[in-house]
C-alpha atoms as a PDB file:
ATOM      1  CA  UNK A   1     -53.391 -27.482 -22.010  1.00  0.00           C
ATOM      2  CA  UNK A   2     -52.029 -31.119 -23.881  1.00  0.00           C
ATOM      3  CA  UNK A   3     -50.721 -33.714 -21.342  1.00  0.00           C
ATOM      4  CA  UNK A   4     -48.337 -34.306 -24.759  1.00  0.00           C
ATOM      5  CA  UNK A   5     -47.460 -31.957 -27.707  1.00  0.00           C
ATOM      6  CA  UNK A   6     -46.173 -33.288 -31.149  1.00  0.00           C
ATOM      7  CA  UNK A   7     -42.950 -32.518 -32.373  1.00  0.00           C
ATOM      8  CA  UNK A   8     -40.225 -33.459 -34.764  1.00  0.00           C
ATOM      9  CA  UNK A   9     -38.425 -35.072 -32.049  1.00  0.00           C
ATOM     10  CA  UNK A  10     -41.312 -37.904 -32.508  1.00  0.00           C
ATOM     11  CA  UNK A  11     -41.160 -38.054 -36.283  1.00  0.00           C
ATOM     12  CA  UNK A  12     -40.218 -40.930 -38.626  1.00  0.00           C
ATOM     13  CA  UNK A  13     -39.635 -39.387 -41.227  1.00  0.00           C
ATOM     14  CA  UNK A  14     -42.908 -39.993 -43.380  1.00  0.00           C
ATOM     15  CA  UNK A  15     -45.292 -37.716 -43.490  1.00  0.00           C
ATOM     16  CA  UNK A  16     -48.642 -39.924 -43.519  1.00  0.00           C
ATOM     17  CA  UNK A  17     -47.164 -42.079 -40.591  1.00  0.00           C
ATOM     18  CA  UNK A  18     -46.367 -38.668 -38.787  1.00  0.00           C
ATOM     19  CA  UNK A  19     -49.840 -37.354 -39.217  1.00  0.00           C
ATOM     20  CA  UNK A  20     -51.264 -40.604 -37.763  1.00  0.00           C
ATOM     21  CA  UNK A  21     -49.105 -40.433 -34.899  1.00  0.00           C
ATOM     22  CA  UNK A  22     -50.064 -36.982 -34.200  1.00  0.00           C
ATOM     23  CA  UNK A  23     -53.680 -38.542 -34.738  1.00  0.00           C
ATOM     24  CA  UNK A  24     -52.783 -40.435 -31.409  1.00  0.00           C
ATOM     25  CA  UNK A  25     -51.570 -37.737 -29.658  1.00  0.00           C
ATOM     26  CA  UNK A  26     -54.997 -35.600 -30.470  1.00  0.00           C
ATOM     27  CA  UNK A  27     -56.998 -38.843 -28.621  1.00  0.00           C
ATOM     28  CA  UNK A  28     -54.228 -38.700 -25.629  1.00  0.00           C
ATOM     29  CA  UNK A  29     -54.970 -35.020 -24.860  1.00  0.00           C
ATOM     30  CA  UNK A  30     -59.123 -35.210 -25.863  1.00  0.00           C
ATOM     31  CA  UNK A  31     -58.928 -37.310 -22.492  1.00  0.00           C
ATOM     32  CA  UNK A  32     -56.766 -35.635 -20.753  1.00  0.00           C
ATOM     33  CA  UNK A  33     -58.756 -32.367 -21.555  1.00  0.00           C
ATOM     34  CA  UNK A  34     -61.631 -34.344 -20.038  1.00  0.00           C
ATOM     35  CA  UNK A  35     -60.213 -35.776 -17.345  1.00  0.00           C
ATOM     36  CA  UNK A  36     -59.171 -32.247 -16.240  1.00  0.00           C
ATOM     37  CA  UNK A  37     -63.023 -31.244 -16.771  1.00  0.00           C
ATOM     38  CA  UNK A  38     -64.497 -34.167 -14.743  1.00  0.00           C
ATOM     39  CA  UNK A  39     -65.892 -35.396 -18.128  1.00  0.00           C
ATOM     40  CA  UNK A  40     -63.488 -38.620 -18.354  1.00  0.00           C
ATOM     41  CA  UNK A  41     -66.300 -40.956 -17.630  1.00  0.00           C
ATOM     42  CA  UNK A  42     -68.258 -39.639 -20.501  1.00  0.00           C
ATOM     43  CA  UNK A  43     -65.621 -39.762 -23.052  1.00  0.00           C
ATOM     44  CA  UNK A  44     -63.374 -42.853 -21.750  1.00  0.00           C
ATOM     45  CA  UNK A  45     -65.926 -45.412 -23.994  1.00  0.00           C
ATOM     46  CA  UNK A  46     -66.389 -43.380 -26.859  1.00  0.00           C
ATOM     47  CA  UNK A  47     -62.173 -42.298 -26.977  1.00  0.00           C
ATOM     48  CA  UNK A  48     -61.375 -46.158 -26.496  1.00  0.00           C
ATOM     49  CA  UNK A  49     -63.801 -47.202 -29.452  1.00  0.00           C
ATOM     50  CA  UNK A  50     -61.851 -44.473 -31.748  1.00  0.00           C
ATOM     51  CA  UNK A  51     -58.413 -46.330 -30.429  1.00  0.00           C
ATOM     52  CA  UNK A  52     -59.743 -50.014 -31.167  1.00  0.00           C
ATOM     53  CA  UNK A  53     -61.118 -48.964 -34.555  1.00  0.00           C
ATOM     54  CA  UNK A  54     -57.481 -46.511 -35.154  1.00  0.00           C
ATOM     55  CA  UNK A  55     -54.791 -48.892 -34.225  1.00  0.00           C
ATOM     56  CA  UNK A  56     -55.302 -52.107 -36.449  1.00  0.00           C
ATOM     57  CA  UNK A  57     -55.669 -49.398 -39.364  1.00  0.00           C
ATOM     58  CA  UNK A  58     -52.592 -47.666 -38.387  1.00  0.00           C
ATOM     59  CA  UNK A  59     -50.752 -50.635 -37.992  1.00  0.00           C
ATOM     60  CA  UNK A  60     -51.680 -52.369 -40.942  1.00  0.00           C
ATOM     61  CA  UNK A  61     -50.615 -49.149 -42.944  1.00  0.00           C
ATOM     62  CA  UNK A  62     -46.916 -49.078 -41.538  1.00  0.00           C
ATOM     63  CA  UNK A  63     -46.490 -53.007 -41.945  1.00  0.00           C
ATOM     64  CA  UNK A  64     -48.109 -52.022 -45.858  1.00  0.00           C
ATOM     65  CA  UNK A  65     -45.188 -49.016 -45.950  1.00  0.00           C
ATOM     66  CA  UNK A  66     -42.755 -51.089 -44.323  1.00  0.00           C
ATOM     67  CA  UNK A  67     -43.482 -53.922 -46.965  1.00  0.00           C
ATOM     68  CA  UNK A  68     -43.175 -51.650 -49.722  1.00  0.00           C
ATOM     69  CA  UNK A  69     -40.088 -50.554 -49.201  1.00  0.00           C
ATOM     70  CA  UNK A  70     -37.379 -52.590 -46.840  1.00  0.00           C
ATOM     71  CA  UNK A  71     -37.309 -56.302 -46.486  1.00  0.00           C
ATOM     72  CA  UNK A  72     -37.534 -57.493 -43.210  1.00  0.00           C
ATOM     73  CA  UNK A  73     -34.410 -58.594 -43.019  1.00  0.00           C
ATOM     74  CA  UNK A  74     -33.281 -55.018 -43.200  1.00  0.00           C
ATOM     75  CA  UNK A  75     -35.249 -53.840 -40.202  1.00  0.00           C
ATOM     76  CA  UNK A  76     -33.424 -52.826 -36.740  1.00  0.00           C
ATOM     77  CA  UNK A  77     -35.823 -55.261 -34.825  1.00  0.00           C
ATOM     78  CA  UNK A  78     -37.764 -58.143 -36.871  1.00  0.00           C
ATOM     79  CA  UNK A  79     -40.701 -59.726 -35.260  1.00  0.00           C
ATOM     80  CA  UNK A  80     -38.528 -62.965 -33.872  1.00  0.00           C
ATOM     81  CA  UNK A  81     -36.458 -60.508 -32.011  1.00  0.00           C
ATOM     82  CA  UNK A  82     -36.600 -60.329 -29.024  1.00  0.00           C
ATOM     83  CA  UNK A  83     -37.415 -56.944 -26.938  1.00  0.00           C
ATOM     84  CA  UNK A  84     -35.196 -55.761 -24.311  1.00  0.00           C
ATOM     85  CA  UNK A  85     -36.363 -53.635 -21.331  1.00  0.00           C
ATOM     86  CA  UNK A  86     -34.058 -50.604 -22.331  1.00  0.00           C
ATOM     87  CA  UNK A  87     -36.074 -50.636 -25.721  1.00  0.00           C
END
């Protein structure tokens, strides 16, 4: 059973960004699957080098999308704002 299932409530709209997210989501239940086998120890290490080596890729590729088409200027939040709690 996932801890988290992907839907179109979490979507953004683009379809390579979606499928990474849902990439994310795979890695959150793989450890919870684990964890609810007694196996977490045995996958924690190998789960957290996928995320380290995932994340800066994923990243980069929406700031890449995000360059290509909006100006910063256009964006809800731009990275001098500054985050509230409720968001």
């Amino acid at each position: 059973m996932s801890l988290i299932t992907w839907n179109d409530s979490f979507s953004v709209g683009v379809k390579t960004i979606d499928q990474q997210h849902a990439g994310l989501f795979a890695i959150v239940n793989e450890l919870h699957a684990a964890m609810m086998k007694g196996h977490a120890q045995s996958v924690v290490g190998p789960l957290l080098d996928k995320l380290v080596k995932y994340t800066p890729q994923h990243f980069a590729y929406e700031e890449r999308m995000m360059d290509a088409t909006c100006t910063r200027a256009s964006l809800p939040i731009t990275p001098t704002t500054p985050i509230s709690p409720g968001r």
